[in-house]
N, C-alpha and C. Protein backbone atom coordinates (compact mmCIF):
# COMPACT_ATOMS: atom_id res chain seq x y z
N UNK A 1 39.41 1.95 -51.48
CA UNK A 1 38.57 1.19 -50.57
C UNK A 1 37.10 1.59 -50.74
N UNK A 2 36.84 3.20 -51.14
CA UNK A 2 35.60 3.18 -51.07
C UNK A 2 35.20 2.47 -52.18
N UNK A 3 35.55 3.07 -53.08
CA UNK A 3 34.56 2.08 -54.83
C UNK A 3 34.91 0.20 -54.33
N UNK A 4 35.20 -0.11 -53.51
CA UNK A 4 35.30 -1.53 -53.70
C UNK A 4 33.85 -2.03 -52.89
N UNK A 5 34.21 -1.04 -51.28
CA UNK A 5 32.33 -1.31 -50.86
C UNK A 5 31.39 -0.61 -51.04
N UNK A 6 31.74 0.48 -52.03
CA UNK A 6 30.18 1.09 -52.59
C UNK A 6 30.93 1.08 -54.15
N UNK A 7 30.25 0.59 -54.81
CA UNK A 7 30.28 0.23 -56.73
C UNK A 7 29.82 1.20 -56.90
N UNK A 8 30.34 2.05 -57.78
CA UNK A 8 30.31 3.26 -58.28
C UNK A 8 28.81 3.01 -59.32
N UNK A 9 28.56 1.62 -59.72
CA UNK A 9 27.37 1.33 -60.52
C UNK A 9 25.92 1.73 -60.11
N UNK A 10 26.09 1.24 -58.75
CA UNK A 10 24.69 1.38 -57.26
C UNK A 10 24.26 2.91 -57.53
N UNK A 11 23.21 3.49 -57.07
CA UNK A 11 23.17 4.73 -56.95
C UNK A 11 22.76 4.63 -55.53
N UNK A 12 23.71 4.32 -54.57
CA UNK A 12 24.41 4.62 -53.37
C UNK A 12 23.47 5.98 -52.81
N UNK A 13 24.49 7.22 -53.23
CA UNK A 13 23.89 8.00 -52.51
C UNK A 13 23.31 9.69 -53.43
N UNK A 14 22.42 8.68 -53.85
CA UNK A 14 21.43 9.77 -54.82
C UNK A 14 20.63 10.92 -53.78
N UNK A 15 20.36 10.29 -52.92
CA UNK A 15 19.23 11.13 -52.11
C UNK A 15 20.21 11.72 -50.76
N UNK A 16 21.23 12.18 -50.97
CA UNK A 16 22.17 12.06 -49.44
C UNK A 16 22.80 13.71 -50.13
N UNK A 17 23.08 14.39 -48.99
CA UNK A 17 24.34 15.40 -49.27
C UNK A 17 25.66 15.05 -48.10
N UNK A 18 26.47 14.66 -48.85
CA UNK A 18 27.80 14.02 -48.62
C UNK A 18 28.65 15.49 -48.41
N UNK A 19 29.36 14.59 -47.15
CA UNK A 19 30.43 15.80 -47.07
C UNK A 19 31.56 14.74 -46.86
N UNK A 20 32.91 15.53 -47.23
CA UNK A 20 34.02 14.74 -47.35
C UNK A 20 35.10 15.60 -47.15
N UNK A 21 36.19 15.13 -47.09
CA UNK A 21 37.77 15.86 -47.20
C UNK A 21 38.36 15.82 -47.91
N UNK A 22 39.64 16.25 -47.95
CA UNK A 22 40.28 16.47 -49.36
C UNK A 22 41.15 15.02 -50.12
N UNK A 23 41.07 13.73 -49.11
CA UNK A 23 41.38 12.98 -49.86
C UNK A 23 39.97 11.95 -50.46
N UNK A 24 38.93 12.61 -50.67
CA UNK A 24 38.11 11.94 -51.92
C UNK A 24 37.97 12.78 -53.02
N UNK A 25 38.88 13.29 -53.32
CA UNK A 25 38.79 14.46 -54.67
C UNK A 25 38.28 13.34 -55.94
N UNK A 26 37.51 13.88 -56.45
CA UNK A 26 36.72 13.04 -57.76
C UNK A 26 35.85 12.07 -57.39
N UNK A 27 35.11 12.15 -56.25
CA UNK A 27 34.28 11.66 -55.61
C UNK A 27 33.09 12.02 -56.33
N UNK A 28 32.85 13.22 -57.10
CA UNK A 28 31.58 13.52 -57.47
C UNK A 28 31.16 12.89 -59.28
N UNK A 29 32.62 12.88 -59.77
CA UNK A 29 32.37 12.29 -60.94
C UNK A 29 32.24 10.93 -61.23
N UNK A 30 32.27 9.86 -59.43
CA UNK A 30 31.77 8.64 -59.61
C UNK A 30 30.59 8.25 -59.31
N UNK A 31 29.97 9.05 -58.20
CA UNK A 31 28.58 9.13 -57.67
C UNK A 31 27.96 10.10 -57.65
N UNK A 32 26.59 10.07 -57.49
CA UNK A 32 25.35 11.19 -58.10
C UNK A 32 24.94 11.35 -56.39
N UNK A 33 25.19 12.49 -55.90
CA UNK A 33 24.62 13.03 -54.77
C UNK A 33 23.54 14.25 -55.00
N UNK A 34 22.97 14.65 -53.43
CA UNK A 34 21.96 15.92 -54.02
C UNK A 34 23.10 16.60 -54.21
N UNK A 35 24.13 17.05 -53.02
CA UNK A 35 25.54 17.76 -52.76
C UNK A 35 26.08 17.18 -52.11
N UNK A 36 27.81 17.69 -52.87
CA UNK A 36 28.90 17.32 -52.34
C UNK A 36 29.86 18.20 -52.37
N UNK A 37 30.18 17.97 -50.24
CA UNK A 37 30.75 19.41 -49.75
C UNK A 37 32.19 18.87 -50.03
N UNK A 38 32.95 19.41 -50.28
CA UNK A 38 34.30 19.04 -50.14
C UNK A 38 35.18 20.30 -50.23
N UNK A 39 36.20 20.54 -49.49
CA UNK A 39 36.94 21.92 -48.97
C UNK A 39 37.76 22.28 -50.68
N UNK A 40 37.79 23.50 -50.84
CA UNK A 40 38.90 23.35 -51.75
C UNK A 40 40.24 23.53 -51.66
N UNK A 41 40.91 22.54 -51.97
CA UNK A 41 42.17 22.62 -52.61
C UNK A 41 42.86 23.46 -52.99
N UNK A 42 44.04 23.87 -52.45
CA UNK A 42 44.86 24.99 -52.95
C UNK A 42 46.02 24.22 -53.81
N UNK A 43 46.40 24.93 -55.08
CA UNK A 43 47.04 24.52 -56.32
C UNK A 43 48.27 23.99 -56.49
N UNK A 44 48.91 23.56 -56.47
CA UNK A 44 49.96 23.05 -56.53
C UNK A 44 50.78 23.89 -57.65
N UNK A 45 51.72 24.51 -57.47
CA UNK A 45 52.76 25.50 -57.92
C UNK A 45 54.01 25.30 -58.10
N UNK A 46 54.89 25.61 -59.38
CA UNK A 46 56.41 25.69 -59.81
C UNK A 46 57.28 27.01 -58.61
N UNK A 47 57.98 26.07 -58.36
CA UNK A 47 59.58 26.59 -57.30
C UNK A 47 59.03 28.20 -57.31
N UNK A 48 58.85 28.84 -56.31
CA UNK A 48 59.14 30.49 -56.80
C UNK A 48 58.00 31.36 -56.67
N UNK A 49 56.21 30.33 -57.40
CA UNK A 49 55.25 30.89 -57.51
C UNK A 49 54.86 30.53 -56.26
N UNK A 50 53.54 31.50 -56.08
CA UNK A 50 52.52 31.48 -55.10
C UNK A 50 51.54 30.64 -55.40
N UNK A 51 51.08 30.28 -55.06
CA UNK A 51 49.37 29.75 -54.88
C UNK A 51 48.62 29.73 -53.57
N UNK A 52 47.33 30.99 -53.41
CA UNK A 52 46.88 31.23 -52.26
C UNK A 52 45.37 30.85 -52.65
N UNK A 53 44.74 30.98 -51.39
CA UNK A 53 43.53 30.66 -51.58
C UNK A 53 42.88 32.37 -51.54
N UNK A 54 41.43 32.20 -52.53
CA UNK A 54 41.04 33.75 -52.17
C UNK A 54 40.24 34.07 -50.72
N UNK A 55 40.58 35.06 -50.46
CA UNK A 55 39.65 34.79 -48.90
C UNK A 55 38.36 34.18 -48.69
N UNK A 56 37.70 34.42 -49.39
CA UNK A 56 36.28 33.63 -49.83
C UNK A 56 36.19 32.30 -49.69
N UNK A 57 37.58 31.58 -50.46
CA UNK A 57 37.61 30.26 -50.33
C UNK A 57 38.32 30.13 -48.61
N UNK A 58 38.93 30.73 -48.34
CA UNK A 58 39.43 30.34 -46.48
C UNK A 58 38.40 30.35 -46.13
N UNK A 59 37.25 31.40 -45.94
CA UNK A 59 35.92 31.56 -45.12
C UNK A 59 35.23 30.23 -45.27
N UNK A 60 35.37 29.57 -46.84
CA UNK A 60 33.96 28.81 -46.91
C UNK A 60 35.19 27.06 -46.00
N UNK A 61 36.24 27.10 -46.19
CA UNK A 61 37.17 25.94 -45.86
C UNK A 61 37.08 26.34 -44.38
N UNK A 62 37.13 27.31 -43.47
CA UNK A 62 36.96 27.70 -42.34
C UNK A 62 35.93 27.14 -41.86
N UNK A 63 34.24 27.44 -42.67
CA UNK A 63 32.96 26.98 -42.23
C UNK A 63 32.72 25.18 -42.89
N UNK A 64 33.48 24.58 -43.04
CA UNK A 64 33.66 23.55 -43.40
C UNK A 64 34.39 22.54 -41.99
N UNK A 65 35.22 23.39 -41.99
CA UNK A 65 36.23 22.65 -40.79
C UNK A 65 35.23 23.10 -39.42
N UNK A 66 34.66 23.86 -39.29
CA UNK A 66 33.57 23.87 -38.08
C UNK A 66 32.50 22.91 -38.02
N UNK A 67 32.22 22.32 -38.55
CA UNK A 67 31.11 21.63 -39.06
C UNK A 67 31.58 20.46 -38.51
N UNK A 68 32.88 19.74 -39.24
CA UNK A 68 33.38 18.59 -39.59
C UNK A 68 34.32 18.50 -37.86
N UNK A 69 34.45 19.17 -37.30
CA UNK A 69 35.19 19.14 -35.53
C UNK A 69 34.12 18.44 -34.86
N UNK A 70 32.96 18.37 -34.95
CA UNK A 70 32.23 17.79 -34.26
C UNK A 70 32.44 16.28 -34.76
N UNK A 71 32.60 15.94 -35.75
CA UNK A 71 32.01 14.22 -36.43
C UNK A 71 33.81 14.03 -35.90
N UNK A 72 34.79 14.61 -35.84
CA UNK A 72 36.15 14.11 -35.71
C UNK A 72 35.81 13.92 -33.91
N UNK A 73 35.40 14.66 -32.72
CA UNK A 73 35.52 14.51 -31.94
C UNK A 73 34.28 13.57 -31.18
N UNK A 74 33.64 13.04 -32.31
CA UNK A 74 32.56 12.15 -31.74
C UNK A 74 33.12 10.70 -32.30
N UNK A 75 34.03 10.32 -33.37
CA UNK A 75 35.15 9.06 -33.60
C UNK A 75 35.84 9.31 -33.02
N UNK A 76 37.15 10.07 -31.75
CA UNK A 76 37.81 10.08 -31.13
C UNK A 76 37.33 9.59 -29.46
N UNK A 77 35.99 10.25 -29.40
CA UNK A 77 34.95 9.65 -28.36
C UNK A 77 34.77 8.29 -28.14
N UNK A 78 34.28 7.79 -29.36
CA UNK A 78 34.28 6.41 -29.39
C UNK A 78 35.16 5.56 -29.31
N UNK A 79 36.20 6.00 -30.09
CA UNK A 79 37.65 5.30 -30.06
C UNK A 79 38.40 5.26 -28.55
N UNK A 80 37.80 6.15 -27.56
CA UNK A 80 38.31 5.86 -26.07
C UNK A 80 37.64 4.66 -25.53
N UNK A 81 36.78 3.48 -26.68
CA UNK A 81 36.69 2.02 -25.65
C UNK A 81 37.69 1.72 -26.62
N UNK A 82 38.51 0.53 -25.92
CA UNK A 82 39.52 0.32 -26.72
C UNK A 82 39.18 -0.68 -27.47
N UNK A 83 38.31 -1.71 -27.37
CA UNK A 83 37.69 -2.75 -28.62
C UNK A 83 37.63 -2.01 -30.15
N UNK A 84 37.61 -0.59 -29.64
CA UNK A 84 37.90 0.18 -30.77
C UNK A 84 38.97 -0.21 -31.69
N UNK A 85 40.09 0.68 -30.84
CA UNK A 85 41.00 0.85 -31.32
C UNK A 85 42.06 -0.51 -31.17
N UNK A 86 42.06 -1.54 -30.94
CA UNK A 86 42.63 -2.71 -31.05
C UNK A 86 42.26 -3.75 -31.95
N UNK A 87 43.01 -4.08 -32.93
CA UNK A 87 42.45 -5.10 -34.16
C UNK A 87 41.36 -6.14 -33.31
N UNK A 88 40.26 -6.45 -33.76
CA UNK A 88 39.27 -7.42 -33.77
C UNK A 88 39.66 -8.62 -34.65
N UNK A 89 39.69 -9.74 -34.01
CA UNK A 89 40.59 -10.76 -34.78
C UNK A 89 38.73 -11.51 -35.11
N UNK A 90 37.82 -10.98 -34.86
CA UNK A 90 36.40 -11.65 -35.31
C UNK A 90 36.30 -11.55 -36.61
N UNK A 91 35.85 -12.57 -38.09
CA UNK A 91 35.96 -12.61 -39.08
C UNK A 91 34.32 -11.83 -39.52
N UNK A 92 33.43 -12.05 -38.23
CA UNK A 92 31.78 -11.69 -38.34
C UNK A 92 31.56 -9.89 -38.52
N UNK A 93 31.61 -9.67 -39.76
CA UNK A 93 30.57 -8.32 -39.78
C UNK A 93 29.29 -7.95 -39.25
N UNK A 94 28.93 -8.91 -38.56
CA UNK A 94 27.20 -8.21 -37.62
C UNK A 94 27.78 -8.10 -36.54
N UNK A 95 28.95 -8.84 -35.70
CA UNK A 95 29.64 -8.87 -34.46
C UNK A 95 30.18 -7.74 -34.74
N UNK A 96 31.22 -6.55 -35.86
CA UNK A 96 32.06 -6.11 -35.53
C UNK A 96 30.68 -4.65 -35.96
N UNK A 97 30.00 -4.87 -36.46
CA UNK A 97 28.67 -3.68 -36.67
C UNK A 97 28.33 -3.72 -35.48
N UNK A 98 28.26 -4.77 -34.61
CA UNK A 98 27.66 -4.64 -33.21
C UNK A 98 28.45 -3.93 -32.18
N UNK A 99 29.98 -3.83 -32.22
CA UNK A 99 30.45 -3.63 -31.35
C UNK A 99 30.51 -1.99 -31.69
N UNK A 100 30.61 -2.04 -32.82
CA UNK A 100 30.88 -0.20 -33.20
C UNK A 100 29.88 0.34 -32.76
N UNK A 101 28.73 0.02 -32.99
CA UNK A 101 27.13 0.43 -32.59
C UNK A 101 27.12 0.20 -31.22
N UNK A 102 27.67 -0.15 -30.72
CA UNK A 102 27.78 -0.50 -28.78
C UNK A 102 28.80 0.86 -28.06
N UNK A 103 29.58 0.71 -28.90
CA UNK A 103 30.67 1.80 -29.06
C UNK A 103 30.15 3.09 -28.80
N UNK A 104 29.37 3.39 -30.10
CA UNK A 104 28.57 4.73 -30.48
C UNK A 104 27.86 5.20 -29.87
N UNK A 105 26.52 3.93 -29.30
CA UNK A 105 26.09 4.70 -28.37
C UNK A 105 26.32 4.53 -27.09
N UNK A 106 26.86 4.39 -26.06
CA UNK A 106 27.74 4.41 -25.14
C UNK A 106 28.38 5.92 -25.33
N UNK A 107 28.78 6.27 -26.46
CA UNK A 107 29.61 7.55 -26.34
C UNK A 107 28.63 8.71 -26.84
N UNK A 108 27.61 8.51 -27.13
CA UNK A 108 26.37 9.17 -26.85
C UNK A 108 25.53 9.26 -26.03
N UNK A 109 25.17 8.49 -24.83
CA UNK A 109 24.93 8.52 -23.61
C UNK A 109 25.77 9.40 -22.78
N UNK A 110 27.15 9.03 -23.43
CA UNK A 110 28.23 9.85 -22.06
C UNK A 110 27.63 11.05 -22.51
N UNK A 111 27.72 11.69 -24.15
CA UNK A 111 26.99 13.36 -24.18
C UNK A 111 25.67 13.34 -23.66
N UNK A 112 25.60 12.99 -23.63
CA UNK A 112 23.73 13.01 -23.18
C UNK A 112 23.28 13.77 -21.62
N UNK A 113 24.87 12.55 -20.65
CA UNK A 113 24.74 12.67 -19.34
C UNK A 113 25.14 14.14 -18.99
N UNK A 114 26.09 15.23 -19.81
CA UNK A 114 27.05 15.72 -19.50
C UNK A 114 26.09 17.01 -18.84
């Protein structure tokens, strides 16, 4: 889905440092960012073996997942209007940009008030 609305051709996001999760792996060999954070991956292993992460890599996947709790609990925020979370049968992309953006900030006001 992503390469279909951003063309890997565009230089999209040249000037951006992108952060992502572990299902855009090879994200960096289609687009040119300043940086791109992405947690690492622990290895996939035959019956028997281990594959651990070195502590170094938990610390930096640790300070990754701190970061990224905030952007998960500010889409769960939003997703409590339910225009959200209920299919939009509107075919209009400025209507359904409008409602998300109505969404957003609404659930930035509520932090605001707190």
């Amino acid at each position: 889905m992503l390469q279909e609305e951003f063309i890997p051709e565009i230089p999209w996001f040249t000037t951006l440092r992108v952060r992502l999760d572990l299902g855009f792996q090879g994200f960096e060999k289609l687009y040119q960012t300043v940086e791109t954070i992405i947690p690492i991956k622990k290895k996939r292993c035959k019956k028997g073996e281990k594959s651990e992460l070195t502590p170094e890599q938990k610390e930096q996947n640790k300070q990754y997942g701190k970061e990224r709790i905030y952007v998960e609990h500010s889409i769960g925020g939003a997703k409590r209007y339910r225009i959200l979370i209920d299919r939009l049968r509107y075919k209009s992309n400025d209507f359904i940009n409008r409602v998300v953006g109505i969404c957003a900030g609404l659930w930035n006001f509520n932090l605001s008030i707190k």
